[in-house]
Protein backbone atom coordinates (compact mmCIF):
# COMPACT_ATOMS: atom_id res chain seq x y z
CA UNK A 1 -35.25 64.16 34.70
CA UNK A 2 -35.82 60.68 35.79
CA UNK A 3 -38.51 60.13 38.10
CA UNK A 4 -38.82 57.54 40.92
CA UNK A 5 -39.66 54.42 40.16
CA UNK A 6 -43.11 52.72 41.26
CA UNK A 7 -41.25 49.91 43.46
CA UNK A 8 -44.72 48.14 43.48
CA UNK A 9 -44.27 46.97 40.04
CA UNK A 10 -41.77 44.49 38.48
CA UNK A 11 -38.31 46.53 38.04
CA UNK A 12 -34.97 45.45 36.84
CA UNK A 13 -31.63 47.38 37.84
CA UNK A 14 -29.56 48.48 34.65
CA UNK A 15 -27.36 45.47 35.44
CA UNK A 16 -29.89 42.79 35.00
CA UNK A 17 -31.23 44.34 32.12
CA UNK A 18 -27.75 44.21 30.21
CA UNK A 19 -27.82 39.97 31.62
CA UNK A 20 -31.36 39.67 30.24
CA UNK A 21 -31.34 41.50 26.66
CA UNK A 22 -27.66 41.02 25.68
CA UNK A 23 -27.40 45.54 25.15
CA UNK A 24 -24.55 46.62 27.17
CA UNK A 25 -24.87 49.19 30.17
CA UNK A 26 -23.28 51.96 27.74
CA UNK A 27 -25.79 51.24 24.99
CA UNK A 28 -28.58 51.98 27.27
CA UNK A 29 -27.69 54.87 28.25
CA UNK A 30 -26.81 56.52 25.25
CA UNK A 31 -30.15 55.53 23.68
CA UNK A 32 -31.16 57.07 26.88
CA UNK A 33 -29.59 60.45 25.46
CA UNK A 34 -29.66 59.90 21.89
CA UNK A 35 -33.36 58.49 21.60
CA UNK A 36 -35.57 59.26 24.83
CA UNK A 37 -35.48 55.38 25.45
CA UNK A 38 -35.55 53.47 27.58
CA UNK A 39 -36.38 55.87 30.39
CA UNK A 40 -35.74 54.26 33.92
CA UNK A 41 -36.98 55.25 36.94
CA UNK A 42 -34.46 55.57 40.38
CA UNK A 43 -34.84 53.11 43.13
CA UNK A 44 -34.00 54.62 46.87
CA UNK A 45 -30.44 54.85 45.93
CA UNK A 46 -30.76 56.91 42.90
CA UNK A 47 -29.68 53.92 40.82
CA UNK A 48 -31.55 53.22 37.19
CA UNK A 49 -34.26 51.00 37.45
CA UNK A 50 -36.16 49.84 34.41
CA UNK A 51 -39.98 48.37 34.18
CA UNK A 52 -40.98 45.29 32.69
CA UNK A 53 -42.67 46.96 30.06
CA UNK A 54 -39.62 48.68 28.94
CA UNK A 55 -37.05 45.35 29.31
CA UNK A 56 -39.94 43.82 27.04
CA UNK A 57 -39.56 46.37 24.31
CA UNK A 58 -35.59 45.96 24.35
CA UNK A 59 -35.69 42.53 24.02
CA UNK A 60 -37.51 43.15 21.06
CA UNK A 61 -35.35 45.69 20.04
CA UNK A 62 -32.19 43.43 20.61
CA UNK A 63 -33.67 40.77 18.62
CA UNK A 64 -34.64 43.18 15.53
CA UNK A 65 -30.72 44.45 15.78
CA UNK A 66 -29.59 41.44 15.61
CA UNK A 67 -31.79 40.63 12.33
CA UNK A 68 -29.87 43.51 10.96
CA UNK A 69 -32.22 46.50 12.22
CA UNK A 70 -31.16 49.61 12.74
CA UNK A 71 -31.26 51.27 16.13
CA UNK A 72 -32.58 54.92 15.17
CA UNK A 73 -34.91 53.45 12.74
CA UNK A 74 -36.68 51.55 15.70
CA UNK A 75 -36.61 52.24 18.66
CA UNK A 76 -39.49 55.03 18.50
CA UNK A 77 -41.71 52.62 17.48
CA UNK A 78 -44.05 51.24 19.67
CA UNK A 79 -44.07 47.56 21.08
CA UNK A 80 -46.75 46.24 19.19
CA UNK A 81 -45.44 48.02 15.96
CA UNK A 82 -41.87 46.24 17.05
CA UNK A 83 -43.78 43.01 17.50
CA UNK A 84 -45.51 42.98 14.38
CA UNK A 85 -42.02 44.02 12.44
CA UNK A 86 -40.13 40.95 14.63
CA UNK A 87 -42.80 38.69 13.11
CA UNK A 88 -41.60 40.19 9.43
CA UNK A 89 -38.08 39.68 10.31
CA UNK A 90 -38.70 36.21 11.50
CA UNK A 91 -40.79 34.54 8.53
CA UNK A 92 -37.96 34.60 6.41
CA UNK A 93 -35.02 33.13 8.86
CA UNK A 94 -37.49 29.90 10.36
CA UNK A 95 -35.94 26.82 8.97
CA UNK A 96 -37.52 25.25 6.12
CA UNK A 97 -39.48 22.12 7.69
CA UNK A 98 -41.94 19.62 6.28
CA UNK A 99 -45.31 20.44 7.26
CA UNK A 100 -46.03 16.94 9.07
CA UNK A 101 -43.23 18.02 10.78
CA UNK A 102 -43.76 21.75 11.50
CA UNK A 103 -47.51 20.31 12.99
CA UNK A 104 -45.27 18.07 15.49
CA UNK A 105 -43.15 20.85 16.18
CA UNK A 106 -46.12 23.37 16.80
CA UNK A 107 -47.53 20.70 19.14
CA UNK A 108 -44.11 20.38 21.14
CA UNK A 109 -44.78 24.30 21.70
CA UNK A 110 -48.00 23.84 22.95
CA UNK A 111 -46.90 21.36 25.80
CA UNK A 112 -44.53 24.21 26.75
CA UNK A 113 -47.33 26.98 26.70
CA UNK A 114 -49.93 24.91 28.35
CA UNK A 115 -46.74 24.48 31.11
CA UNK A 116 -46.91 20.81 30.97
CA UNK A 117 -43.50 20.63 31.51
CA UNK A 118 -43.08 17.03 32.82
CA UNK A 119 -45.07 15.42 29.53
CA UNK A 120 -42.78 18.00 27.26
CA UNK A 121 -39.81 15.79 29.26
CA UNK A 122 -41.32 12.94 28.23
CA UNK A 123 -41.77 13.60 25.09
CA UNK A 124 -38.32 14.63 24.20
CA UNK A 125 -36.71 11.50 26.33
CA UNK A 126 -38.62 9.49 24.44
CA UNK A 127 -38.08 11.17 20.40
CA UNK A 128 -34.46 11.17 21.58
CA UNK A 129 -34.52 7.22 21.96
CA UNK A 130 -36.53 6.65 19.14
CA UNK A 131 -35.07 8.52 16.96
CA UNK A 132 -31.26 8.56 17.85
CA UNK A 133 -29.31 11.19 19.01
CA UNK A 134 -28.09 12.82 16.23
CA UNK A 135 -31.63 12.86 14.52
CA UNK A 136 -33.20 14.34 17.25
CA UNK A 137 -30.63 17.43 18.05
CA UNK A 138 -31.32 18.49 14.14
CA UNK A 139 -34.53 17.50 13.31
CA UNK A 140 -35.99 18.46 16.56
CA UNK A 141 -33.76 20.33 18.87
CA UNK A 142 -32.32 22.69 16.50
CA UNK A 143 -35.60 23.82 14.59
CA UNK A 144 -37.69 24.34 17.82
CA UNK A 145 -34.83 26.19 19.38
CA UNK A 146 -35.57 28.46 16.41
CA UNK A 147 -39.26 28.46 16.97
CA UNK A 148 -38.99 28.78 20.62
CA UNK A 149 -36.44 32.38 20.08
CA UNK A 150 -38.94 33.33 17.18
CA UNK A 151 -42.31 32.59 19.60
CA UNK A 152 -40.32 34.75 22.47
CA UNK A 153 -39.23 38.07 20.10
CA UNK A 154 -43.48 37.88 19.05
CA UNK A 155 -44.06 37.85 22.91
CA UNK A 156 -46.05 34.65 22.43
CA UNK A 157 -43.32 33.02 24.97
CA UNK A 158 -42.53 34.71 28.48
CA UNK A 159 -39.11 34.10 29.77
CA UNK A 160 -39.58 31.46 32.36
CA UNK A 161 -41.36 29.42 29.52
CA UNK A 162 -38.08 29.93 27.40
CA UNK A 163 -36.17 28.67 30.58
CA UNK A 164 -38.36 25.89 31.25
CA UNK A 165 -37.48 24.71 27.15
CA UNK A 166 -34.12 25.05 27.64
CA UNK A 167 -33.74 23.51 30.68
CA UNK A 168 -35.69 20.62 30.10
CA UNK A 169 -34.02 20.02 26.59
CA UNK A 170 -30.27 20.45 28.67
CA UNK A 171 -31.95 17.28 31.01
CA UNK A 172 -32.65 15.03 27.85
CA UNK A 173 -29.61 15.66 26.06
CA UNK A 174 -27.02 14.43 28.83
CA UNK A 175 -28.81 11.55 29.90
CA UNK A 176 -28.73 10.60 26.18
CA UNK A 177 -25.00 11.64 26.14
CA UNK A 178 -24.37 9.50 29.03
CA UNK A 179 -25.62 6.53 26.44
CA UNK A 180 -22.55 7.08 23.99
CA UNK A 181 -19.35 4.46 24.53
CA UNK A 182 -16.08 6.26 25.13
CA UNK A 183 -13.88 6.23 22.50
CA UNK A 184 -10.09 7.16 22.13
CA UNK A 185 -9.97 7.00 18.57
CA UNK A 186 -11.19 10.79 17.98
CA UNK A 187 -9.55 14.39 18.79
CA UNK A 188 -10.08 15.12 21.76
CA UNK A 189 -12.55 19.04 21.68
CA UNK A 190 -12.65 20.87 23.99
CA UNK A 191 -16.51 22.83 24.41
CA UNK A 192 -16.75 26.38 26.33
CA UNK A 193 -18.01 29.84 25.16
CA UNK A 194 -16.56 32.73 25.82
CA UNK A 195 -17.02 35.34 29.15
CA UNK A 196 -20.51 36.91 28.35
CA UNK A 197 -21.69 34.41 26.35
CA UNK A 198 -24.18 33.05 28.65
CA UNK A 199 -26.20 30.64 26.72
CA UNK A 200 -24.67 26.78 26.58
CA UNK A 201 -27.30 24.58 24.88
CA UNK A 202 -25.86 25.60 21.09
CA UNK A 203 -22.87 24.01 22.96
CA UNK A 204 -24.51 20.54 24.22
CA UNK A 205 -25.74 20.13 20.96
CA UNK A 206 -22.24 20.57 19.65
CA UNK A 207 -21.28 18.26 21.81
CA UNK A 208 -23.72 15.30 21.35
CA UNK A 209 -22.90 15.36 17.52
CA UNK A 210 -19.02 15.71 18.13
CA UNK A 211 -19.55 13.00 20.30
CA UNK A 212 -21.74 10.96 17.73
CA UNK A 213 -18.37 11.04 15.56
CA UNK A 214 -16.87 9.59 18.26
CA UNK A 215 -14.43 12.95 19.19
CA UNK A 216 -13.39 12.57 23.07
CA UNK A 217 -15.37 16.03 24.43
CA UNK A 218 -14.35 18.09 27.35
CA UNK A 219 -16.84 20.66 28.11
CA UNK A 220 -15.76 23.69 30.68
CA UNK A 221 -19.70 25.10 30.65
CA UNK A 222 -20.06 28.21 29.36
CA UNK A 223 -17.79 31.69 29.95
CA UNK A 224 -14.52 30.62 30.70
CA UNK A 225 -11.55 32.96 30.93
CA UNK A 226 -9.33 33.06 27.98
CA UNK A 227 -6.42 32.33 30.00
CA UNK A 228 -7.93 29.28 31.55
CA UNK A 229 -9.41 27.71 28.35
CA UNK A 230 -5.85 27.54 27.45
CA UNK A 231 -4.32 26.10 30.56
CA UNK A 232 -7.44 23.86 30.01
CA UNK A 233 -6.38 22.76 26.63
CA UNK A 234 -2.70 22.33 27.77
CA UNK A 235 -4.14 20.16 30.44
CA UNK A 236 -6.17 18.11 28.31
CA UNK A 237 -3.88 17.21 25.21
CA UNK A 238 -6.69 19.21 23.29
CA UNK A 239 -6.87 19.11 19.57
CA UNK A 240 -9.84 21.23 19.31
CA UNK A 241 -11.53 24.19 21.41
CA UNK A 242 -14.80 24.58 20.43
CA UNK A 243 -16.41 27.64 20.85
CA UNK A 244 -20.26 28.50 20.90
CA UNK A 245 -21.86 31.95 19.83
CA UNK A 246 -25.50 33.02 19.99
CA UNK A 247 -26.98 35.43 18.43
CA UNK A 248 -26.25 38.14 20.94
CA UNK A 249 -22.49 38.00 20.27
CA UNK A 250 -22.69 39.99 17.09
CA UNK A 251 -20.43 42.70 17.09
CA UNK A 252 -16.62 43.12 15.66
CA UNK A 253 -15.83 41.99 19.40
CA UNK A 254 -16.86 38.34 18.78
CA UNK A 255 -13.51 38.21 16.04
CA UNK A 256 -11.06 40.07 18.21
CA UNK A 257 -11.77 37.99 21.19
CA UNK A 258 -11.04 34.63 18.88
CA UNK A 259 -8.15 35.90 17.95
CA UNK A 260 -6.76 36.54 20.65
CA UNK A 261 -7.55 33.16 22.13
CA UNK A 262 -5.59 32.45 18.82
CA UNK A 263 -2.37 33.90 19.86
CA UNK A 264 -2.66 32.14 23.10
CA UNK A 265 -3.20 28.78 21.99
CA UNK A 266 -0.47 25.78 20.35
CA UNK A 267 -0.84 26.19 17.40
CA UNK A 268 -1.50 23.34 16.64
CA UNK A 269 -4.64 23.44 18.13
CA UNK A 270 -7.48 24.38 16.40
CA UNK A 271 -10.26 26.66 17.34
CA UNK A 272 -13.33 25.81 15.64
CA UNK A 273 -16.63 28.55 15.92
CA UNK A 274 -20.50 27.57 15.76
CA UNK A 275 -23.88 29.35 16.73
CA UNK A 276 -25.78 31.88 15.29
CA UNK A 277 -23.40 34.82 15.72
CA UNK A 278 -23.68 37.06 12.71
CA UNK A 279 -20.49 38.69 13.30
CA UNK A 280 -18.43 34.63 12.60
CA UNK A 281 -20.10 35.48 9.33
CA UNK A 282 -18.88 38.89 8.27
CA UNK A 283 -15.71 37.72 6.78
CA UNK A 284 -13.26 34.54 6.34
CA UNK A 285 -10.76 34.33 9.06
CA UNK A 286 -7.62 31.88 9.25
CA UNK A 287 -8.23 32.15 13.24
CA UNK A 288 -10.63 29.61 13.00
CA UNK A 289 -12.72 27.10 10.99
CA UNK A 290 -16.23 28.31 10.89
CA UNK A 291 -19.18 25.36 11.80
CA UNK A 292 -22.15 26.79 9.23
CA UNK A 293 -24.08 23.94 10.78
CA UNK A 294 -24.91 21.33 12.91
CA UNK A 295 -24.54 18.90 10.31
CA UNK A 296 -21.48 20.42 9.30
CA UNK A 297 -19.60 19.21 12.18
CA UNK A 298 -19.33 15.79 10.69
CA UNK A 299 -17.54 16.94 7.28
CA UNK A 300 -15.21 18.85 9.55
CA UNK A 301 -14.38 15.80 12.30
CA UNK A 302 -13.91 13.72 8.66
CA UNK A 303 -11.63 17.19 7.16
CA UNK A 304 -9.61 16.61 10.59
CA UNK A 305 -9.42 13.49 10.41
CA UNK A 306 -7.53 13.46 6.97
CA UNK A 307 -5.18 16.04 8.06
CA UNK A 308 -4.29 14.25 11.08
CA UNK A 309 -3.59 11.43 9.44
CA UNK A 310 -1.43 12.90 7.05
CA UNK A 311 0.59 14.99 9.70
CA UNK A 312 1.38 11.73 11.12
CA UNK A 313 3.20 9.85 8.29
């Protein structure tokens, strides 16, 4: 039987754990049942309440499922054995970087850790001028987005730290979009994710290099309504809706949902898919044209930009 919770400690209600892990309400509670974990507490109103130490170990957890983990195999372990196996997991999926840059990289990090969050701005404002947008979103951006989820499943980053990196990094990128000259010469792509996909900076990334290739960008933020992503593209003249999945959008869910925004859509409008979503991965789908990469997006703009041509003749 649950037991009241200590309400002088840090607690999270069932809801907020679901916003801050990515594991659904009804996923919790059967590994409630099924595994003796988590165990919540009950606030004055009898409601589950969860302690930071256990929302710590799920987001552990959550990352390890998403690396292809099963849940019975480990969620008895304990946090530092989940840490140590997240640190496994990990080594093999960080991108393959020089080592002068990997030192640079580590060193970005380190502003963030020491919470020197105005010389981190800095420091990306400036790499971002230097170097040109569309060098710095994959030669900086993209790999310490990876080293920034990898440092937070090892526990090495706290969540406010991860929020201060993304924020800041949102900042840089649209002041540097705001650089780009309009163009009418490109499709015109539409950028939104999907209702509970929460995260949007896989999408302003998108977005700088679709705008690099000169593709006229509309971008509805993050979780937008089926229904209105269409009016949206109706709207707009759209030629593209671009969608944006993270890694939390993994299950069989992820395909269904794009397919029905499929149905929904002209079709002559495409729907083209990005992120690191595992389930856009499972198997080839005429729904939509998968983005493997960042880089990627270029050969695609040119791919559209051929078929375009020849639908016109």
């Amino acid at each position: 039987m649950n037991e009241r919770a200590d309400l002088s400690q840090p607690s999270f209600s069932i809801a907020a754990v679901e916003r801050d892990t990515g594991l659904p309400k009804d996923t919790l509670r059967v590994w409630e049942k099924r595994y003796n974990f988590p165990q919540p507490g009950r606030d004055s109103f009898g409601e589950r309440i969860y302690s930071i130490d256990q929302v710590e170990k799920l987001r552990v957890i959550k990352r390890l499922l998403d690396g292809g983990h099963r849940p019975g195999k480990i969620i008895g372990l304990s946090i530092d054995e989940l840490v140590k196996l997240a640190e496994v997991s990990s080594a093999g999926t960080r991108m393959n970087v020089a080592p002068d840059s990997l030192d640079e990289l580590n060193g970005y990090m380190e502003l963030i850790k020491r919470h020197d969050a105005e010389e981190f701005r800095q420091t990306m404002s400036r790499l971002a001028l230097t170097m040109g947008l569309r060098r710095f979103v994959v030669e900086v951006v993209a790999p310490l987005n990876a080293m920034v989820g990898d440092a937070w499943a090892r526990g090495y980053f706290e969540i406010f730290e991860e929020h201060i990196y993304t924020e800041t990094i949102q900042v840089v990128l649209r002041n540097a979009l705001n650089t780009i000259p309009s163009t009418r010469k490109g499709p015109r792509v539409l950028l939104t994710t999907l209702p509970n996909e929460l995260h949007g900076l896989g999408l302003l990334m998108a977005e700088c290099i679709f705008s690099m290739e000169g593709a006229q960008c509309v971008s509805l933020g993050t979780q937008t309504p089926t229904y209105d992503i269409v009016l949206a593209a109706r709207a707009q003249n759209i030629n593209i809706v671009a969608l944006s999945f993270s890694v939390i959008q993994s299950s069989p869910a992820v395909l269904e949902a794009v397919a029905e925004l499929r149905e929904k859509l002209p079709p002559m409008v495409e729907i083209w898919c990005g992120g690191s979503s595992t389930a856009l991965r499972k198997k080839p789908s005429e729904d939509f044209v998968l983005l493997s990469s960042l880089e990627s997006i270029s050969e695609s703009i040119a791919d559209w930009r051929l078929r375009n041509k020849f639908s016109q003749q």
